[in-house]
C-alpha atoms as a PDB file:
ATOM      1  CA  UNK A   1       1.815  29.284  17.865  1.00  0.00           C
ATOM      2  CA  UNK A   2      -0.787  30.194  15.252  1.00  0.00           C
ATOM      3  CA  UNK A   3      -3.193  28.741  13.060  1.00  0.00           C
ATOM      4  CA  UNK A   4      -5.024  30.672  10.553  1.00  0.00           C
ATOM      5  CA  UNK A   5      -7.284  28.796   8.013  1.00  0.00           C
ATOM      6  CA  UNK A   6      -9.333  30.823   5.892  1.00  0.00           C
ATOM      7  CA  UNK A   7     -10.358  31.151   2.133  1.00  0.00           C
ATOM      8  CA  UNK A   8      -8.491  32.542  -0.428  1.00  0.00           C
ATOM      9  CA  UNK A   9      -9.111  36.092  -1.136  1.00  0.00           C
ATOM     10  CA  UNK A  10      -9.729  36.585   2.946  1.00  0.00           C
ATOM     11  CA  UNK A  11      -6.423  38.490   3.736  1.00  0.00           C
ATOM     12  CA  UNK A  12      -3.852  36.254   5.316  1.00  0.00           C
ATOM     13  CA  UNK A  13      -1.142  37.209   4.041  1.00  0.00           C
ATOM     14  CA  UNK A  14      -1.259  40.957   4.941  1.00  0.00           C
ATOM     15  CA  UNK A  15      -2.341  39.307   8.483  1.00  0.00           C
ATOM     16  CA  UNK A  16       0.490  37.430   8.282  1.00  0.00           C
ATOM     17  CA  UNK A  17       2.985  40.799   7.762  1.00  0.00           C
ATOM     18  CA  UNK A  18       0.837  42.344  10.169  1.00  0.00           C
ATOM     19  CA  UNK A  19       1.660  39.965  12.721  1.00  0.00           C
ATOM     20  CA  UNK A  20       5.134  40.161  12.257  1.00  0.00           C
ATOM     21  CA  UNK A  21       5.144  44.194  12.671  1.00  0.00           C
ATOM     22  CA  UNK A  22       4.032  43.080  16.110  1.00  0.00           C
ATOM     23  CA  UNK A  23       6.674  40.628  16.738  1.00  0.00           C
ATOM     24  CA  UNK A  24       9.127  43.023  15.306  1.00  0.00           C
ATOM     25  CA  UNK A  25       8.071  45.866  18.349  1.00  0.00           C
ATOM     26  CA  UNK A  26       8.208  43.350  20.529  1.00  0.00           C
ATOM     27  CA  UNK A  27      11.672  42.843  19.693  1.00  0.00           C
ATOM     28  CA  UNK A  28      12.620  46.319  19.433  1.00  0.00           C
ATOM     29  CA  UNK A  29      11.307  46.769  22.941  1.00  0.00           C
ATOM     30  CA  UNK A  30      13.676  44.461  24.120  1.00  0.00           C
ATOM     31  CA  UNK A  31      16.503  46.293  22.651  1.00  0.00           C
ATOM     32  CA  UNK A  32      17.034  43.142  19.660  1.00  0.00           C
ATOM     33  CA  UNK A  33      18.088  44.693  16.464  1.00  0.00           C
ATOM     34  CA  UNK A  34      18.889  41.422  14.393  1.00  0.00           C
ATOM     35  CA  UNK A  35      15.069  40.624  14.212  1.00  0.00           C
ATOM     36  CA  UNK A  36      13.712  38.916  10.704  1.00  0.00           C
ATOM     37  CA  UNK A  37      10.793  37.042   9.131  1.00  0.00           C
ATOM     38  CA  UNK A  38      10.942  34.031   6.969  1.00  0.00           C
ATOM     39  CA  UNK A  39       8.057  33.730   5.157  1.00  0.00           C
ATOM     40  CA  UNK A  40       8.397  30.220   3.576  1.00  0.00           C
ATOM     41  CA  UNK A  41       6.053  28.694   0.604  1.00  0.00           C
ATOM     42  CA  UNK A  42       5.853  25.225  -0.984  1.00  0.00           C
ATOM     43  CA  UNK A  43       7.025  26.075  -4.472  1.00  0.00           C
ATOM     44  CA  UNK A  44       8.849  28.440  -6.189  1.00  0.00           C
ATOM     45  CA  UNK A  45       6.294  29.120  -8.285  1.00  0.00           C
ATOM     46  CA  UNK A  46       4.019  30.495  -5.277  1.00  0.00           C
ATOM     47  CA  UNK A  47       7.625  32.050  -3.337  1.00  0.00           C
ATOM     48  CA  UNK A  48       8.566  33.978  -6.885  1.00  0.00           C
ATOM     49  CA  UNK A  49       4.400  35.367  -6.631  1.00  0.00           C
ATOM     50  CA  UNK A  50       4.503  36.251  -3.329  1.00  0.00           C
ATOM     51  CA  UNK A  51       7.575  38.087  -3.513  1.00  0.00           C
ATOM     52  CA  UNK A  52       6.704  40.243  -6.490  1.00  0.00           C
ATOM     53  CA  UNK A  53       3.717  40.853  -5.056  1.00  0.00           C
ATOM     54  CA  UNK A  54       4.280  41.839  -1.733  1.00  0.00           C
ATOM     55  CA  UNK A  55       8.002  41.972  -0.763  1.00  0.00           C
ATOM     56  CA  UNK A  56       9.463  43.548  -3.679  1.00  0.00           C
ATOM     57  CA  UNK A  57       8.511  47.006  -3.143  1.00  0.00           C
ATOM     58  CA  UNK A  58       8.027  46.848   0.954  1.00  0.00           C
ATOM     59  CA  UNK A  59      11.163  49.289   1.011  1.00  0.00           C
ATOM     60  CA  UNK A  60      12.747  46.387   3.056  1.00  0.00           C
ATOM     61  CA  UNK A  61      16.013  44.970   2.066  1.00  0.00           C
ATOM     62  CA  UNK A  62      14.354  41.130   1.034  1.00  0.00           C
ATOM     63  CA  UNK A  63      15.382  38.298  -0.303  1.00  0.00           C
ATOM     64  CA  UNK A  64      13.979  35.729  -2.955  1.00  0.00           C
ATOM     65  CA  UNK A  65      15.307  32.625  -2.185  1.00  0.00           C
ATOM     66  CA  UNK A  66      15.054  29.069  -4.012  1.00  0.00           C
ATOM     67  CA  UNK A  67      16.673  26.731  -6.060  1.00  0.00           C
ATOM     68  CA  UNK A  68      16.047  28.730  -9.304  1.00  0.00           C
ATOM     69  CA  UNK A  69      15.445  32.936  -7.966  1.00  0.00           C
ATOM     70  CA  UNK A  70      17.853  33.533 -10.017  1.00  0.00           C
ATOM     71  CA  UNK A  71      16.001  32.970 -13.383  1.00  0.00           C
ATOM     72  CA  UNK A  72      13.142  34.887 -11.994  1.00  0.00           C
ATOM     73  CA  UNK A  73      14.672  37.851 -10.683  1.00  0.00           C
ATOM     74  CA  UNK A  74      16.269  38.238 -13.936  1.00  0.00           C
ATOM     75  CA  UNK A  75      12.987  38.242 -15.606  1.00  0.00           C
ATOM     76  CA  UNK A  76      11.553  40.411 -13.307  1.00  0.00           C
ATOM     77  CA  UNK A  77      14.303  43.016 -13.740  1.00  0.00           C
ATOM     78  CA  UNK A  78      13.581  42.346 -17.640  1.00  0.00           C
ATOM     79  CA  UNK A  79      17.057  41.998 -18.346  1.00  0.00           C
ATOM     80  CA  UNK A  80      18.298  40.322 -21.697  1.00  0.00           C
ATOM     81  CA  UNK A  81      17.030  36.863 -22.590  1.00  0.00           C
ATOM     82  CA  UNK A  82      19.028  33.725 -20.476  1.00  0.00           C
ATOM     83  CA  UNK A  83      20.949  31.518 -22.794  1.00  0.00           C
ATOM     84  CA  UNK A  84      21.919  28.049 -22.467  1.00  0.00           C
ATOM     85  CA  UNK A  85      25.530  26.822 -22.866  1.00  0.00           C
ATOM     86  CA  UNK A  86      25.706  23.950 -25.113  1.00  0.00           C
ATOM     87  CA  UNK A  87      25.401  20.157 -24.258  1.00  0.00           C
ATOM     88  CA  UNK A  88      28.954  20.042 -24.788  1.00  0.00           C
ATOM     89  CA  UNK A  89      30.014  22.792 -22.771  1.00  0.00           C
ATOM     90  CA  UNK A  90      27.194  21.415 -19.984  1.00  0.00           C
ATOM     91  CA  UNK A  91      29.377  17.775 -19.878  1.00  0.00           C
ATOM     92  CA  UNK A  92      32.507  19.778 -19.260  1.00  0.00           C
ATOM     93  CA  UNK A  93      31.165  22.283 -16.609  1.00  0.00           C
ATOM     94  CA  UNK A  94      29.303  19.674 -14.674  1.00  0.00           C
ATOM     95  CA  UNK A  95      32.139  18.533 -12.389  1.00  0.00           C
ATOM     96  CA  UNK A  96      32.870  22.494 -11.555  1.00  0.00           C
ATOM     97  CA  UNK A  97      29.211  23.156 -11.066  1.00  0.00           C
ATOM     98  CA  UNK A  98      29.329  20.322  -8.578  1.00  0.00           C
ATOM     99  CA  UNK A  99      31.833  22.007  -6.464  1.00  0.00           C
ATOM    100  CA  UNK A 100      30.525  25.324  -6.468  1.00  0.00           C
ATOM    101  CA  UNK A 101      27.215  25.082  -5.464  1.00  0.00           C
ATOM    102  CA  UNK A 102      28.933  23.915  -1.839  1.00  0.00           C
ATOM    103  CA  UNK A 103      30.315  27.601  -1.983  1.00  0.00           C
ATOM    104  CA  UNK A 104      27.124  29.189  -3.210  1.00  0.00           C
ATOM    105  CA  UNK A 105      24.902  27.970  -0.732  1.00  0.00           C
ATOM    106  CA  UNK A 106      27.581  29.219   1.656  1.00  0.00           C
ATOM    107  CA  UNK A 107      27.351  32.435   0.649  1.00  0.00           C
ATOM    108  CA  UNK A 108      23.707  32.872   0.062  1.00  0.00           C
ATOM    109  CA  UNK A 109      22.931  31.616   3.359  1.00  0.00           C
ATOM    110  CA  UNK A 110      25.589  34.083   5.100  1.00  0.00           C
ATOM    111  CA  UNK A 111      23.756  36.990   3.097  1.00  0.00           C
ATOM    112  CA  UNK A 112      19.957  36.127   4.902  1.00  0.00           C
ATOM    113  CA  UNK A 113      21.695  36.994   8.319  1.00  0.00           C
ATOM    114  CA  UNK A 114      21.726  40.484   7.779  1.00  0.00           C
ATOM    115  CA  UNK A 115      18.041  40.074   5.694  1.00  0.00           C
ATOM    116  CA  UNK A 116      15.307  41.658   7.494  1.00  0.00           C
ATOM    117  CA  UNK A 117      12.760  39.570   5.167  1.00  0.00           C
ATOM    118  CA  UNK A 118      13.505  36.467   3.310  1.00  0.00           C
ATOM    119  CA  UNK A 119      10.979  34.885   0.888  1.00  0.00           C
ATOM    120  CA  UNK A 120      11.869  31.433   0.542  1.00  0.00           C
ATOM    121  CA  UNK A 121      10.472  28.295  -0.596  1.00  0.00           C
ATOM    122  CA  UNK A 122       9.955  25.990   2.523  1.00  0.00           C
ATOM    123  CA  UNK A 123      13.489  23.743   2.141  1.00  0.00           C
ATOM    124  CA  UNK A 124      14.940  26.754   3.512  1.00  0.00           C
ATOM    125  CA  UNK A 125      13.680  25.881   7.127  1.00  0.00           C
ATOM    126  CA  UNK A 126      12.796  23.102   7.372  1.00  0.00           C
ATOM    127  CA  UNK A 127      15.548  21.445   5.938  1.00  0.00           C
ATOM    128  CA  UNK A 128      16.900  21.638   9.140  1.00  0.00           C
ATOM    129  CA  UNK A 129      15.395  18.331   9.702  1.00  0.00           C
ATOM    130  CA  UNK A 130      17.225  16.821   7.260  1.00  0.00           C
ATOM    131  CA  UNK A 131      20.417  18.488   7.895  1.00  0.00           C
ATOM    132  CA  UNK A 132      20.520  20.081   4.322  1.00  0.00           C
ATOM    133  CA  UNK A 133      23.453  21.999   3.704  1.00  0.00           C
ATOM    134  CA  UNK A 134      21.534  25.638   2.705  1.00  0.00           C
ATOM    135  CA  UNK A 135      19.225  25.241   5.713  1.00  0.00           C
ATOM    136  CA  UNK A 136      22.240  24.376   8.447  1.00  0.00           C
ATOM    137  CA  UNK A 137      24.292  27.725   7.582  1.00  0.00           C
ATOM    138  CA  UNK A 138      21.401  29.653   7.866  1.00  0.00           C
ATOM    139  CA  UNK A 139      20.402  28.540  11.228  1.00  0.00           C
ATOM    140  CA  UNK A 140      21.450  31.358  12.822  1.00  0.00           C
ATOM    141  CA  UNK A 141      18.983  33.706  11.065  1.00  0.00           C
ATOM    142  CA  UNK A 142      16.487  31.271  11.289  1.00  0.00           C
ATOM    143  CA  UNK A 143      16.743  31.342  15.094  1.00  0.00           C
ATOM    144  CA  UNK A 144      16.271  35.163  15.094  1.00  0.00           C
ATOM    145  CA  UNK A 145      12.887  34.919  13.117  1.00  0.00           C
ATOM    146  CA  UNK A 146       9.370  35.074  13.061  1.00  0.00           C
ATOM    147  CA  UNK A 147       8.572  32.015  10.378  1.00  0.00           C
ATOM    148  CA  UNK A 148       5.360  32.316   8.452  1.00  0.00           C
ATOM    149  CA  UNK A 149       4.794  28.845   6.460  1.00  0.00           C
ATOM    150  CA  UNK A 150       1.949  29.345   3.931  1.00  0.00           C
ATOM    151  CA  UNK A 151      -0.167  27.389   2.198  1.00  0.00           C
ATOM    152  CA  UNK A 152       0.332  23.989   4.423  1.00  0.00           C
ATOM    153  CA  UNK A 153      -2.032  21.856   2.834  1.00  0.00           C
ATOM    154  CA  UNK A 154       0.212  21.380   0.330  1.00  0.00           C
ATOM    155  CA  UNK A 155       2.909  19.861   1.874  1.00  0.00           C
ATOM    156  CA  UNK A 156       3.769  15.855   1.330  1.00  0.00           C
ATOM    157  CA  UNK A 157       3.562  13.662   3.535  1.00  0.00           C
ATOM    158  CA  UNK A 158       7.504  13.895   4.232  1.00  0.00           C
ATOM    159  CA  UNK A 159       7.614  17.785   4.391  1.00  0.00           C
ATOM    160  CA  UNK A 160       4.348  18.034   6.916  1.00  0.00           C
ATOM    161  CA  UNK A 161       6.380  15.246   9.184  1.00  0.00           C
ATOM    162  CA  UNK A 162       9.543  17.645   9.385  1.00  0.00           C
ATOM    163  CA  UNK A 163       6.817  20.642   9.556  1.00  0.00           C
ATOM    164  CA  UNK A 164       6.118  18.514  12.910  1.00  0.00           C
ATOM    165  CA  UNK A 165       9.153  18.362  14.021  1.00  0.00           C
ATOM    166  CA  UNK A 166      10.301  21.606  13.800  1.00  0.00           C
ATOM    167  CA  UNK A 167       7.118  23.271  15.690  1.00  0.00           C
ATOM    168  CA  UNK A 168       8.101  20.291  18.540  1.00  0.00           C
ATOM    169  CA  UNK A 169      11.775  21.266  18.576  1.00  0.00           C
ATOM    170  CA  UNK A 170      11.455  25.052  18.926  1.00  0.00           C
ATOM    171  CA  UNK A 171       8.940  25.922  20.937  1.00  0.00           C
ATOM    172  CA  UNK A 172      10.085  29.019  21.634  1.00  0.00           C
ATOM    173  CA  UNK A 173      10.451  30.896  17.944  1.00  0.00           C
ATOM    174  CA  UNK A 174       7.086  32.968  16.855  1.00  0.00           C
ATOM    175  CA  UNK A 175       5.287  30.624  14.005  1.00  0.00           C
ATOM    176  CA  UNK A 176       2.573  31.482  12.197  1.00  0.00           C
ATOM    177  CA  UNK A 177       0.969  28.150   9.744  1.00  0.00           C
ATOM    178  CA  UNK A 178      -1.617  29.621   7.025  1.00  0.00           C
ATOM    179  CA  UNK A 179      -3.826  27.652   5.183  1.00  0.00           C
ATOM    180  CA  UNK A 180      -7.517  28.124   3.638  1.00  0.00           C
ATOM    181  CA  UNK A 181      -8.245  23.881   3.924  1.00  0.00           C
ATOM    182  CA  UNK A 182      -6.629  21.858   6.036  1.00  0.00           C
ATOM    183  CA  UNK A 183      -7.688  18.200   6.802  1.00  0.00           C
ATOM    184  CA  UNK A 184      -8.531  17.922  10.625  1.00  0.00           C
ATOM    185  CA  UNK A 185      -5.766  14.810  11.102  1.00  0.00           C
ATOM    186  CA  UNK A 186      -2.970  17.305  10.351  1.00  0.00           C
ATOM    187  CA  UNK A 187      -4.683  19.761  12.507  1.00  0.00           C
ATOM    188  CA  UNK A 188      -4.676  17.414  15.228  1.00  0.00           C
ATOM    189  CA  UNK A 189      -1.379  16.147  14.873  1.00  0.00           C
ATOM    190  CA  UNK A 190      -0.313  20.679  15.027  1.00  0.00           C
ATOM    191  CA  UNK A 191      -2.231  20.526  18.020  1.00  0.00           C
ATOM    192  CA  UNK A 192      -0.562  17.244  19.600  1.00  0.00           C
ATOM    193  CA  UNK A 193       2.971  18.570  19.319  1.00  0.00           C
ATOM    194  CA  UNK A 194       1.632  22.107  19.555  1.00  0.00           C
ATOM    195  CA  UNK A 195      -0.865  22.283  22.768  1.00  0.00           C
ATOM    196  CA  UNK A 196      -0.586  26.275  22.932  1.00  0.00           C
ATOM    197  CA  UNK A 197      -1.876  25.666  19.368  1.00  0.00           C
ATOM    198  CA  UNK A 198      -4.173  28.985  18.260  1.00  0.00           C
ATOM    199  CA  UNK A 199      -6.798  28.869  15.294  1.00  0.00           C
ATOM    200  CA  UNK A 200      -8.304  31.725  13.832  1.00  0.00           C
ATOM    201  CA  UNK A 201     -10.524  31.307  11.334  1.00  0.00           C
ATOM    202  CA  UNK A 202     -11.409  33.597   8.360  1.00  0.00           C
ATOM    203  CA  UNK A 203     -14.604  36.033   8.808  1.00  0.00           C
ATOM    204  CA  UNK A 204     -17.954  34.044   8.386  1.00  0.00           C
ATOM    205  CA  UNK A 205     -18.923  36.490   5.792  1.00  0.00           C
ATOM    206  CA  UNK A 206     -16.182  35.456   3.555  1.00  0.00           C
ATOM    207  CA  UNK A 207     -16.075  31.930   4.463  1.00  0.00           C
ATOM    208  CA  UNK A 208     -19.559  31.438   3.024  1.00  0.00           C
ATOM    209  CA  UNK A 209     -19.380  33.553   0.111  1.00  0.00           C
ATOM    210  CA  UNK A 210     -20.975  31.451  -2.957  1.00  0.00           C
ATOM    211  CA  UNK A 211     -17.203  31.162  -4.888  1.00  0.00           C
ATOM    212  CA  UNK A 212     -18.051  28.315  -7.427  1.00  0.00           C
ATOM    213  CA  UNK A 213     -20.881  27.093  -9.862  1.00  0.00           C
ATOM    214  CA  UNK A 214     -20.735  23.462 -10.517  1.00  0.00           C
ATOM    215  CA  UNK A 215     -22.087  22.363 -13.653  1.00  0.00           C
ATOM    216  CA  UNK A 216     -21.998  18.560 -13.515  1.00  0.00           C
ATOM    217  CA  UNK A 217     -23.382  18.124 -16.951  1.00  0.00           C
ATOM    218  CA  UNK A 218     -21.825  20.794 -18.832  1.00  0.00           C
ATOM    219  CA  UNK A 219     -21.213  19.727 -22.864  1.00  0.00           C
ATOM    220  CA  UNK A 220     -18.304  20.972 -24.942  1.00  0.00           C
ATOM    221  CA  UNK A 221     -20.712  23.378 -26.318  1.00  0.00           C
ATOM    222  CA  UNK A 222     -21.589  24.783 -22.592  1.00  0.00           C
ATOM    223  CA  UNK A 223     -17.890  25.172 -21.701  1.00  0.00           C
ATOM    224  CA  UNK A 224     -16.855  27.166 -25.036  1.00  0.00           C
ATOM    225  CA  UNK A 225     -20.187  29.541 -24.404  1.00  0.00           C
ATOM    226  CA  UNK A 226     -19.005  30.154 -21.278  1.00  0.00           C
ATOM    227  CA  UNK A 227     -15.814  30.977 -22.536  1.00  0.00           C
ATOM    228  CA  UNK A 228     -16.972  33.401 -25.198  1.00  0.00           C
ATOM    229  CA  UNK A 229     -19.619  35.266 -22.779  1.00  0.00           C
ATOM    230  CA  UNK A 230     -16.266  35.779 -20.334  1.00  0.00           C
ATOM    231  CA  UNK A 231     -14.324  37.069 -22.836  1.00  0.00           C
ATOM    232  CA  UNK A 232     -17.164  39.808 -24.168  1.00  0.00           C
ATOM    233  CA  UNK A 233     -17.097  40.958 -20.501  1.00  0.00           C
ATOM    234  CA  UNK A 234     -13.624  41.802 -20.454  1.00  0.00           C
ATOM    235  CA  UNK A 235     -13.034  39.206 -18.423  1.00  0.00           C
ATOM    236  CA  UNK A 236     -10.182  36.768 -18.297  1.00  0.00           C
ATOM    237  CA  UNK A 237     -10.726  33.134 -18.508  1.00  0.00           C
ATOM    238  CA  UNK A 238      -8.396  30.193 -16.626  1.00  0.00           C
ATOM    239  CA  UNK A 239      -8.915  26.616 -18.256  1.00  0.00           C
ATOM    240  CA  UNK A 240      -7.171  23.974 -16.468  1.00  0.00           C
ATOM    241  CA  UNK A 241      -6.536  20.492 -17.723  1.00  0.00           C
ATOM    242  CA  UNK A 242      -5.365  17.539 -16.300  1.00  0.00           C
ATOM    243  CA  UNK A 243      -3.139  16.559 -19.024  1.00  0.00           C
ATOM    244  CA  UNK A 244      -0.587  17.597 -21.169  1.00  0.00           C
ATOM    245  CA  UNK A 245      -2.024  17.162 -24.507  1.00  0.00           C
ATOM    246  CA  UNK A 246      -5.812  17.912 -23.610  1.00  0.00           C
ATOM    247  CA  UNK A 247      -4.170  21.909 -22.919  1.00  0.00           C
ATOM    248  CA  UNK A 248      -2.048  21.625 -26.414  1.00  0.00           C
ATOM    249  CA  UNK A 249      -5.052  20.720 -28.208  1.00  0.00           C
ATOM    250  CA  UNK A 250      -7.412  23.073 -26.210  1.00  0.00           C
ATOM    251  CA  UNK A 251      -4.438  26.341 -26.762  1.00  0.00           C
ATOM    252  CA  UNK A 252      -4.434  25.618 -30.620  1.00  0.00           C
ATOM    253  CA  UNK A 253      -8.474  25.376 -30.769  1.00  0.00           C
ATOM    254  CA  UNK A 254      -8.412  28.906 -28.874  1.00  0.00           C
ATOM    255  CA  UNK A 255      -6.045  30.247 -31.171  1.00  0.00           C
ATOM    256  CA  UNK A 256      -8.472  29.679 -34.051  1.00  0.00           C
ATOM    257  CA  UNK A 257     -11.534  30.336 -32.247  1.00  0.00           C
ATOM    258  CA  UNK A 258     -10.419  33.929 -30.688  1.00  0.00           C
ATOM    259  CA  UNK A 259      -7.633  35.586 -33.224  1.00  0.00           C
ATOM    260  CA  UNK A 260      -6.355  38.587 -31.796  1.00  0.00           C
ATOM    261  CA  UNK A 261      -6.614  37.470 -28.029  1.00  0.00           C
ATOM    262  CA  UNK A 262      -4.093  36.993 -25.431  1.00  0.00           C
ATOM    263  CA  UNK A 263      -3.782  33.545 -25.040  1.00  0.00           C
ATOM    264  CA  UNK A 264      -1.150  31.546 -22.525  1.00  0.00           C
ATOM    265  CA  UNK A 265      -0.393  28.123 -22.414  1.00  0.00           C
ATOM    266  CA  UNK A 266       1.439  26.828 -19.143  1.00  0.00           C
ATOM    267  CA  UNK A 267       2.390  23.212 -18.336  1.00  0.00           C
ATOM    268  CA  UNK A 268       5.083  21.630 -17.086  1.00  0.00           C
ATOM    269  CA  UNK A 269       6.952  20.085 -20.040  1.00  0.00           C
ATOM    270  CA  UNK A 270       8.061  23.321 -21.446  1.00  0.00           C
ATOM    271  CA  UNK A 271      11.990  24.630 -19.513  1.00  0.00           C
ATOM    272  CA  UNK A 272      11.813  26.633 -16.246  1.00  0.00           C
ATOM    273  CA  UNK A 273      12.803  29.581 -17.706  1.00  0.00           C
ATOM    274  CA  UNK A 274      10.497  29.355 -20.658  1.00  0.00           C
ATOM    275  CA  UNK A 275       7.653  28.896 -18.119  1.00  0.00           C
ATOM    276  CA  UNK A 276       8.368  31.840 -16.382  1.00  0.00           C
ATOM    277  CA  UNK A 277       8.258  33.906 -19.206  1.00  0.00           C
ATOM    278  CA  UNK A 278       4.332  34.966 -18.565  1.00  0.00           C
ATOM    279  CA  UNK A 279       3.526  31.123 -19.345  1.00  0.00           C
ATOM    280  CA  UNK A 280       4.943  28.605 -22.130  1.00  0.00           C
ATOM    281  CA  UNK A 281       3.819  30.297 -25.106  1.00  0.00           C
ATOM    282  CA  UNK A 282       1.906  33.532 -25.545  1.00  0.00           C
ATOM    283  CA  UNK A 283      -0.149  35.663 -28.338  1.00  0.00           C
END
């Protein structure tokens, strides 16, 4: 039962693969052949990431698995454009769609038993606590895994209590929790259900690495100078926004200020599949 909290940037993830190579011969040694890893995120945003990323070409056969993979994968395959069916045609399939997905998550559970690595948005597992359809058929896979759940301190209040219920529960299945910030009253309550709880932190040289400069009285004027001297450099510039219309307004004034640039916007009123589409709207 591991902990490892370190910074972004510091490597965890390849730890985290690393760590199930060794669980894997451990399990060869034994003679098991139906060993797999689960390596479960928060969102699909950050599954979809980390499977193109890492999984996707690991010559494994892996899975992407969450509520909307399907949109992605397409993408990522750059296959033709999704369309929609009309509203019309939506109020008539509804009822069907309703008693499919029953058989869908049937069968896409069935196919992660013979999945050597699943990337999978947390629901997967830990809906066992909940006793969510998807996450009951695939139980048996589940039980024959090492279970990496990234990212932690992002889970609600809700998802961390099942989190804490499922280390209690099985005691006995290799876990692995990543994080690079967790507060220290979930780490206690890990280490309450968890007593063979191990952390390992992130090496001290990266841990204190200088990452941000905070400019408490920064103007307008500041921000879009900053801006400009990034983009001279070659560099690429993220601009985040707490609401909706502050990033509108701040994509259109970038369109006029730097013609000819790449510019994304991303937010979460534009459709799933539009957002995936390298952000909302691009130039």
């Amino acid at each position: 039962m591991t902990l490892a909290q370190a910074g972004c940037g510091s490597g965890k993830s390849l730890a985290a693969y690393m760590s199930a190579r060794t669980w894997c011969q451990r399990a060869a040694e034994t003679g098991r052949t139906n060993f797999r890893v689960f390596f479960c995120l928060p969102t699909t945003g950050t599954t979809t990431e980390h499977f193109r990323d890492y999984a996707l070409e690991s010559g494994l056969d892996t899975s992407l698995c969450h509520a909307r993979a399907s949109v992605d994968l397409r993408t990522m395959a750059a296959t033709a454009v999704q369309e929609e069916a009309s509203e019309e045609e939506r109020d008539t399939a509804t009822a069907a769609r309703t008693a499919l997905q029953a058989e869908r998550d049937k069968i896409e559970s069935l196919a992660l038993w013979s999945t050597p690595l699943v990337v999978t948005t947390v629901d997967t597992v830990l809906g066992l606590m909940s006793n969510a359809r998807r996450a009951i058929y695939s139980l048996p896979a589940i039980m024959c895994s090492a279970i990496v759940f990234d990212e932690i301190h992002a889970f609600d209040e809700q998802l961390f209590g099942h989190l804490l219920i499922f280390l209690k529960h099985f005691p006995r299945l290799p876990v692995l929790l990543m994080t690079a910030s967790l507060p220290e009253e979930r780490r206690r309550a890990i280490a309450h259900v968890r007593p063979d709880l191990c952390v390992i932190h992130g090496p001290e040289e990266f841990e204190t690495l200088r990452r941000y400069l905070i400019n408490d009285s920064a103007t307008d004027d500041d921000t879009w100078q900053a801006v400009e001297q990034c983009l001279v450099a070659h560099g690429k510039v993220l601009w985040v926004r707490n609401r909706v219309d502050w990033a509108n307004h701040t994509f259109a004034e970038c369109r006029k200020r730097y013609p000819g640039v790449y510019v994304d916007l991303y937010h979460s009123r534009f459709r799933y599949k539009d957002r995936n589409r390298s952000g909302g709207i691009t130039l």
